[in-house]
Protein backbone atom coordinates (compact mmCIF):
# COMPACT_ATOMS: atom_id res chain seq x y z
CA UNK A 1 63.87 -70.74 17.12
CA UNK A 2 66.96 -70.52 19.08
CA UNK A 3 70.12 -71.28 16.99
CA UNK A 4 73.57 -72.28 18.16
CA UNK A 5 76.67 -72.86 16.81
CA UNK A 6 78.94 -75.95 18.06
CA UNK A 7 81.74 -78.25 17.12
CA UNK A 8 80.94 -82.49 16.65
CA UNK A 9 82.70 -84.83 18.42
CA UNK A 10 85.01 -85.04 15.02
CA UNK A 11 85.99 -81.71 15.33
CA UNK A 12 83.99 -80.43 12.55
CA UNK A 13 82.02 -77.11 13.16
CA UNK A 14 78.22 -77.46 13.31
CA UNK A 15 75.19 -75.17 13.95
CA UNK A 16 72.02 -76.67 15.31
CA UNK A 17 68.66 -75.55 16.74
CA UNK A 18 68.01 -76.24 20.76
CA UNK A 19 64.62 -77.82 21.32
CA UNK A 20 64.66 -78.36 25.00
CA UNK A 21 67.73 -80.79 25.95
CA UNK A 22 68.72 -81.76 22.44
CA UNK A 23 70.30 -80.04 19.55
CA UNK A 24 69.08 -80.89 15.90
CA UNK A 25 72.20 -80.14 13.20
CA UNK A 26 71.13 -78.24 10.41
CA UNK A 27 72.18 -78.98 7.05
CA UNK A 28 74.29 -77.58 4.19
CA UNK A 29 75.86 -74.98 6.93
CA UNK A 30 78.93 -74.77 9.39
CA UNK A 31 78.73 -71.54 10.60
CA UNK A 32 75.76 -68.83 11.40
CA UNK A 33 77.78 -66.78 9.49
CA UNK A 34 77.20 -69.08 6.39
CA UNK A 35 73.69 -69.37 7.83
CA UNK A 36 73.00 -65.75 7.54
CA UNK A 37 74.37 -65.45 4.00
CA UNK A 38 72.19 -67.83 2.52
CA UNK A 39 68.87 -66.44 4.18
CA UNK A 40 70.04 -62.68 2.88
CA UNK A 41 70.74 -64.34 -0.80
CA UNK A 42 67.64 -66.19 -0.65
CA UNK A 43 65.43 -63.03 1.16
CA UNK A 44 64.74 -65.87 3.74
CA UNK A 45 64.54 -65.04 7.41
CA UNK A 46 66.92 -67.45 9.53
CA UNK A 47 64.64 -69.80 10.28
CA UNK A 48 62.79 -69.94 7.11
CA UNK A 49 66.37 -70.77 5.71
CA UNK A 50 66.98 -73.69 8.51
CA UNK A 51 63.46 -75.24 7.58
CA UNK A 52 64.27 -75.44 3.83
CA UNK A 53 67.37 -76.80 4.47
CA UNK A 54 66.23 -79.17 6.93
CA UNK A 55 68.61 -80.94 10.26
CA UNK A 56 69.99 -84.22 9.91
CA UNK A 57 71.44 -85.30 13.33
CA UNK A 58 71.17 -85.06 16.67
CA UNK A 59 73.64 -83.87 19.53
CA UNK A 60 72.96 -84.15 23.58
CA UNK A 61 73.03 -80.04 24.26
CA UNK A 62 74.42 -80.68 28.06
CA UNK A 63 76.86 -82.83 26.73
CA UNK A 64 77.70 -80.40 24.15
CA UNK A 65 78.04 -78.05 26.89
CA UNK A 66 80.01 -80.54 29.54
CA UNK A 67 82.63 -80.84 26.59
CA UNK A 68 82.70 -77.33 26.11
CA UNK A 69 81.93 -77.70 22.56
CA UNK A 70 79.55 -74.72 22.14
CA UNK A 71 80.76 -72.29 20.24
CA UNK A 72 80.17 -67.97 20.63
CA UNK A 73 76.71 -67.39 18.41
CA UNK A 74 78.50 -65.38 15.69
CA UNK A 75 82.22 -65.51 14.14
CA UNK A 76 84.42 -65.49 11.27
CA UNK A 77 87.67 -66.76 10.75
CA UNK A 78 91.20 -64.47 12.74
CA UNK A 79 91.50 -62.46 9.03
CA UNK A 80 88.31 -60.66 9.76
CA UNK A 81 87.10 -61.36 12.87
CA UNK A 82 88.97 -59.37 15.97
CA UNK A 83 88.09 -59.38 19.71
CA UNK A 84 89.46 -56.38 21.97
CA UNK A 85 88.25 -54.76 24.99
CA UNK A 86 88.93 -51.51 26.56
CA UNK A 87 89.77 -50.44 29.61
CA UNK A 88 87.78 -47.71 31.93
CA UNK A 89 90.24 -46.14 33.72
CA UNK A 90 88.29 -42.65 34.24
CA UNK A 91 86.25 -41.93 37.53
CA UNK A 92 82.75 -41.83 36.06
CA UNK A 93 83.02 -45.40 34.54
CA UNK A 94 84.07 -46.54 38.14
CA UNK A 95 81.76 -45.19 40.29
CA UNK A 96 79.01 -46.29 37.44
CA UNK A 97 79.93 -50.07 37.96
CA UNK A 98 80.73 -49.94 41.61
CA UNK A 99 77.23 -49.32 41.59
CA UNK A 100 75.96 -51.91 39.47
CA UNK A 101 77.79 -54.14 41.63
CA UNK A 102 76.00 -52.81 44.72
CA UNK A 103 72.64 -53.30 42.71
CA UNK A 104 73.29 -57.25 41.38
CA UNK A 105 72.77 -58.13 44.93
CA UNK A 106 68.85 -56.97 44.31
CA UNK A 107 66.01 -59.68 43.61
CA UNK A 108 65.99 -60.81 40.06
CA UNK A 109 62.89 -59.87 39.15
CA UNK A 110 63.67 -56.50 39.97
CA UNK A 111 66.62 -56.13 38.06
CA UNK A 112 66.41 -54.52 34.28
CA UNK A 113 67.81 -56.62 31.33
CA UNK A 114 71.45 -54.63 31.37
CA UNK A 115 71.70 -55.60 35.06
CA UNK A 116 70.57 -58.99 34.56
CA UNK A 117 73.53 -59.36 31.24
CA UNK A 118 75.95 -57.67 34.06
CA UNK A 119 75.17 -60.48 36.67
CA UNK A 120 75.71 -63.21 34.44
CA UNK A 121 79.42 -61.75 33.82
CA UNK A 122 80.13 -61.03 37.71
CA UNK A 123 78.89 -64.68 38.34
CA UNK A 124 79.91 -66.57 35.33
CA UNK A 125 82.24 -64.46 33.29
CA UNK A 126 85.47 -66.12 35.09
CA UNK A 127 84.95 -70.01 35.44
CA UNK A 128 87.44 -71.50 37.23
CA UNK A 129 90.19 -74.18 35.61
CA UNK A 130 88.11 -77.17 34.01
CA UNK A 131 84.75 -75.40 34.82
CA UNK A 132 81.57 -73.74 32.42
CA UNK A 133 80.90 -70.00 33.23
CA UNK A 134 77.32 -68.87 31.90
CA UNK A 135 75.92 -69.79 28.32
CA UNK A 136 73.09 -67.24 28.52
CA UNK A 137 74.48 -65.75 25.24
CA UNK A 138 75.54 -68.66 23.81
CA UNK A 139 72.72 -68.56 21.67
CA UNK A 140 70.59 -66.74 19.31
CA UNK A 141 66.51 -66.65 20.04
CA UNK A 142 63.69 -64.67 19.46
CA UNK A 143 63.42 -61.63 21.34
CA UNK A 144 59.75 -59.37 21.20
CA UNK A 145 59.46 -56.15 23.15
CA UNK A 146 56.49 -54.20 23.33
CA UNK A 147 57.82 -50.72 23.59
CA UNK A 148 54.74 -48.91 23.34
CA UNK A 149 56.22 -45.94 21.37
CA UNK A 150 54.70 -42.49 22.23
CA UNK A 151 52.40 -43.81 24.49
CA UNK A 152 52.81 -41.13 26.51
CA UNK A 153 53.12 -38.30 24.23
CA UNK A 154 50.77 -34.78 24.60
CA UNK A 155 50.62 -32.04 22.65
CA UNK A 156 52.71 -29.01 22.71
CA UNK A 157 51.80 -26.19 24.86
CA UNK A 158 53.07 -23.12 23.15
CA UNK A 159 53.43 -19.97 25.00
CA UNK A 160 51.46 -17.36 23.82
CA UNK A 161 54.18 -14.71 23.12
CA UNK A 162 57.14 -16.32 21.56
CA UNK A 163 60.37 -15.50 22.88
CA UNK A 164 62.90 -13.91 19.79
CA UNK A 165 66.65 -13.72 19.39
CA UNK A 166 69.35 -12.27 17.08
CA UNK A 167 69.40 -14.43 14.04
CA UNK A 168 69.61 -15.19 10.25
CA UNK A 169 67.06 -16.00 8.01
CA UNK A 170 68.25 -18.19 5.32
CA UNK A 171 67.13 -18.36 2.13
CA UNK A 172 64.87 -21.30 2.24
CA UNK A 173 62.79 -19.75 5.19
CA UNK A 174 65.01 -21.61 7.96
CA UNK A 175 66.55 -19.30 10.79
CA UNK A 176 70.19 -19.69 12.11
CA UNK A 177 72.67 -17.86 15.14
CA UNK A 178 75.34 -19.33 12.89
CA UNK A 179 76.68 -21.52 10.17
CA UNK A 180 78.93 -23.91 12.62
CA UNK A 181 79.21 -27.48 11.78
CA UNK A 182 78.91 -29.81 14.88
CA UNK A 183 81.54 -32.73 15.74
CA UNK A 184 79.48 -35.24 18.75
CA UNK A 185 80.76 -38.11 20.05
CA UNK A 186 78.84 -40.87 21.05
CA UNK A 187 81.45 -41.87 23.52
CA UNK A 188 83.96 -40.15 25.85
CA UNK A 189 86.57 -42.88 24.77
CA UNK A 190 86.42 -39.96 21.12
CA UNK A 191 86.90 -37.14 22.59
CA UNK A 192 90.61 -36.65 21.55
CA UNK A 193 89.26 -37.41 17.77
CA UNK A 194 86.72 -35.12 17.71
CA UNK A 195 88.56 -31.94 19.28
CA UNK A 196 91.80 -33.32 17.11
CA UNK A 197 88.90 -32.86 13.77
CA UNK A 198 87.97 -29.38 14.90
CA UNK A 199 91.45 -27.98 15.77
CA UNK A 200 91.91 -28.83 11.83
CA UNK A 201 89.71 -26.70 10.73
CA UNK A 202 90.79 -23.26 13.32
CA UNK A 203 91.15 -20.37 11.18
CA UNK A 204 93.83 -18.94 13.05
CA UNK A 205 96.05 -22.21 11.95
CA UNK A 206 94.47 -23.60 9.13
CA UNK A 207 92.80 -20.58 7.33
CA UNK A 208 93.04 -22.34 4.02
CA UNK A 209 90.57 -25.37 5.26
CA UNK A 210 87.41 -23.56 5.12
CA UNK A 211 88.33 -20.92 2.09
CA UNK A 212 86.02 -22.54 -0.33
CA UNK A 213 83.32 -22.41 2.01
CA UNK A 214 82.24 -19.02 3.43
CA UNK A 215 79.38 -19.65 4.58
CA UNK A 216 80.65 -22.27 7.41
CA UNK A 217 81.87 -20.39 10.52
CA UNK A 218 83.67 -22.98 11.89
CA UNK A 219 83.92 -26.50 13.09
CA UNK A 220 83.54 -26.94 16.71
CA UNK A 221 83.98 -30.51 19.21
CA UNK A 222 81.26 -31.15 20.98
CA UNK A 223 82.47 -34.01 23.46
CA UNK A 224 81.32 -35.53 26.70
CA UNK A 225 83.93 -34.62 28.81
C-alpha cells in the first residue's frame, strides 16, 4: 500500500492511497502523522488502520502533482517539526561526492539504492521556477529486502597456541588491560563533543570527577578524525 499525504483543492490537508493514476482519500485522518497514531493506539499496522477506516473520495494523482499539491510523506506542525541541513566543508566529504557524481553517470541498473536516492537529487532536487523536481519520496510503500543474514558465515579457526598479554582478571571471570570508559562518535560532525566529554573527566584538571569511582581509569574520545 503506498500512502501519500496531499492538500484538496479547498485547501484542506488529505492523505490518500495511490492505486495506479488515482488517489483514494482515506477517512477520519489529515495527516500520516494522525495516521500513525491511531494504528499504534489501535496495535494496527498502517494499512490495517486505512482499511478499517475506509476512503471516501477520489483525487487525479498527476493532477495532484501538476498543482503541486503533494505534500512530504511525514510532518508535524513548525512547534515540533524542524528542517536543517549541514554543510560538508571537510576534504573527505568532497572527494566522497565528487565521486558519486562521477558514478551517477553509470547505467541504472548498475547503480546501488544510495546512488540511485543521490541521482534523483542531482536531477530533480532543484526544479526550475514553475516546474516539479522528483516525487520518488513523496510517498510511503512497502519495501522487502532479502538480506540473507550470515549466509556466509564459517566457523572460527582458532590457533592452536593462544597468544597472552598483561592483564586483569576481574572478579566475574572477565579479563581487562584497563578500566577506561569509551566516548565513539558515529559521525565526524561530534568530534568536538566527544573530546570536549573526555577532557571533563582528565585527572590532571578535574581530579574530583572520577573520585567516587576508582576503579575507572579514565574517559577517553574515540573520534573519526
Amino acid at each position: 500500500m503506498r500512502l501519500i499525504q496531499f492538500k484538496s483543492r479547498d485547501g484542506e490537508r488529505r492523505v490518500g492511497v495511490v492505486q495506479k493514476d488515482t488517489v483514494q482519500t482515506v477517512k477520519g485522518v489529515r495527516t500520516m502523522r494522525e495516521l500513525a497514531l491511531l494504528a499504534i493506539r489501535n496495535g494496527a499496522s498502517l494499512e490495517g488502520q486505512v482499511q478499517a477506516a475506509g476512503t471516501a473520495g477520489t483525487e487525479d494523482y498527476q493532477a495532484l502533482l501538476a498543482d503541486r499539491r503533494v505534500l512530504p510523506p511525514l510532518d508535524d506542525d513548525p512547534a515540533h517539526c524542524f528542517i536543517s541541513g549541514t554543510g560538508l566543508t571537510h576534504l573527505g566529504a568532497a572527494t566522497t561526492r565528487d565521486k558519486m557524481h562521477q558514478k551517477v553517470s553509470q547505467d541504472e541498473s548498475q547503480l546501488t539504492d544510495t546512488m540511485r536516492i543521490f541521482k534523483w537529487g542531482v536531477e530533480g532536487g532543484k526544479p526550475g521556477q514553475g516546474q516539479i523536481g522528483h516525487t520518488h519520496n513523496l510517498a510511503m510503500a512497502e519495501f522487502a529486502r532479502d538480506y540473507a543474514f550470515c549466509a556466509d558465515a564459517r566457523p572460527t579457526d582458532y590457533v592452536a597456541e593462544p597468544t597472552t598479554f598483561m592483564g586483569i582478571v576481574r572478579p566475574d571471570g572477565q579479563v581487562a588491560t584497563r578500566n577506561y570508559i569509551g566516548i565513539l562518535t558515529s559521525v565526524n560532525c561530534s568530534a568536538t563533543a566527544a573530546r570536549a566529554i573526555a577532557d571533563r573527566f582528565r585527572r590532571d584538571i578535574y581530579p574530583e570527577m572520577l573520585a567516587d569511582y576508582p576503579n575507572v581509569d579514565g574517559v577517553v574520545a574515540l573520534t573519526h578524525g
